[in-house]
Protein backbone atom coordinates (compact mmCIF):
# COMPACT_ATOMS: atom_id res chain seq x y z
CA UNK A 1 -7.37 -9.72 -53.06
CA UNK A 2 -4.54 -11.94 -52.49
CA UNK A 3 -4.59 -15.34 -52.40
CA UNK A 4 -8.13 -15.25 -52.49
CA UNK A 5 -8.57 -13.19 -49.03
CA UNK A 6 -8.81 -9.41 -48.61
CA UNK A 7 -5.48 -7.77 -47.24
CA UNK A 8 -5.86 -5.85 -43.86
CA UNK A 9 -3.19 -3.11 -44.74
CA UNK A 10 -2.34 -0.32 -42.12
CA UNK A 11 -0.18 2.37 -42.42
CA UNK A 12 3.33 1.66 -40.58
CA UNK A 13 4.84 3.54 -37.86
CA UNK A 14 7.69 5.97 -38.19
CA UNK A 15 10.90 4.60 -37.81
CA UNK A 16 12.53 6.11 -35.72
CA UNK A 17 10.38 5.19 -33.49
CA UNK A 18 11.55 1.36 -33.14
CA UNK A 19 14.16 0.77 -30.64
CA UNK A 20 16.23 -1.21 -33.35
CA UNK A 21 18.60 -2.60 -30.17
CA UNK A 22 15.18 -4.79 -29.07
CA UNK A 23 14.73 -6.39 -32.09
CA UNK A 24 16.79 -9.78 -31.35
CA UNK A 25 15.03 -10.28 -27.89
CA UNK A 26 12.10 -13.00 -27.87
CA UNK A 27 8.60 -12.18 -26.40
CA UNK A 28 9.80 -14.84 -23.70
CA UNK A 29 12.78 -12.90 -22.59
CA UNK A 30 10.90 -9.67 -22.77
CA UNK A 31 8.20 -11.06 -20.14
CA UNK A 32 11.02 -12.31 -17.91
CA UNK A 33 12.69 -8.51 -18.46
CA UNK A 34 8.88 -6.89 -17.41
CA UNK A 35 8.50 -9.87 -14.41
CA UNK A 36 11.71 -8.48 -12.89
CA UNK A 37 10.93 -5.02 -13.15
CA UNK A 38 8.16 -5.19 -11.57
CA UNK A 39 8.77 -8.04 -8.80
CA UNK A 40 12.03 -4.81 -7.98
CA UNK A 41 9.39 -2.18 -7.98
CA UNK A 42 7.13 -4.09 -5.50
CA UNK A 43 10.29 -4.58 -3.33
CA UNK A 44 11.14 -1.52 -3.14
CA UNK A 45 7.69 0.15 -2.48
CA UNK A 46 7.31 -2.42 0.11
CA UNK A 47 10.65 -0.75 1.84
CA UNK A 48 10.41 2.65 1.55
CA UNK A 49 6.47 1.83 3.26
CA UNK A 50 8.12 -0.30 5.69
CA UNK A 51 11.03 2.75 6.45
CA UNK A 52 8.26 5.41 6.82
CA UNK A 53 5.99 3.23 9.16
CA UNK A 54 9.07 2.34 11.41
CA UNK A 55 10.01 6.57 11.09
CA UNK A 56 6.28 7.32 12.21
CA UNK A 57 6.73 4.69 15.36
CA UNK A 58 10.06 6.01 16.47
CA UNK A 59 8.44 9.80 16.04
CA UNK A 60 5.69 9.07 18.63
CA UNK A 61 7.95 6.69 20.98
CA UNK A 62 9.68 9.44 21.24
CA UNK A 63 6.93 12.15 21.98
CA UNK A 64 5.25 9.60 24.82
CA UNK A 65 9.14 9.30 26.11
CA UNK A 66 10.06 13.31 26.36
CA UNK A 67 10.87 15.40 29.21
CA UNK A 68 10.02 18.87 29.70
CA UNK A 69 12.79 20.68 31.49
CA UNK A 70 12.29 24.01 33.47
CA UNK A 71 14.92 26.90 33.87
CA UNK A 72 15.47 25.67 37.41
CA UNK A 73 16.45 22.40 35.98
CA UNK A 74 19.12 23.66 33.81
CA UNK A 75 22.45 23.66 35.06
CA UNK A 76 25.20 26.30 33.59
CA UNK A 77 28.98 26.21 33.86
CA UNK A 78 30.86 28.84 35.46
C-alpha cells in the first residue's frame, strides 16, 4: 500500500522501443501531426480515384469514337 491505496504496477516496455526523438512533442501537436496525415491521405486517394475514373472515360470515348480500316483503305508509298 502506498499512501493508503493499492499500487497498480505493470511491467514496463523495452526500451528500445520508445522513439526517444518524440518525447518533447505535446499530445496537442501530435493530434495536429495525425489530422494532417490523414486530411493528405484522403487527398490523395481522392486523386488517384478521380485519375482512374477520368482514364476509364477517356478508354471508352475512345472505343465509341474508333474506326475500323480495311486493306483497301490503306494507302502505301511507292
Amino acid at each position: 500500500m502506498f499512501f493508503g491505496k493499492w499500487l497498480k504496477v505493470r511491467e514496463a516496455i523495452d526500451p528500445t522501443l520508445i522513439l526517444w526523438e518524440n518525447l518533447g512533442i505535446s499530445q496537442k501537436e501530435r493530434c495536429l501531426r495525425i489530422t494532417l496525415k490523414g486530411i493528405i491521405s484522403a487527398i490523395l486517394v481522392l486523386a488517384t480515384t478521380l485519375f482512374i475514373l477520368y482514364a476509364k472515360i477517356y478508354e471508352s470515348n475512345v472505343n465509341e469514337n474508333q474506326v475500323i480500316c480495311d486493306e483497301s483503305d490503306v494507302f502505301t508509298r511507292e
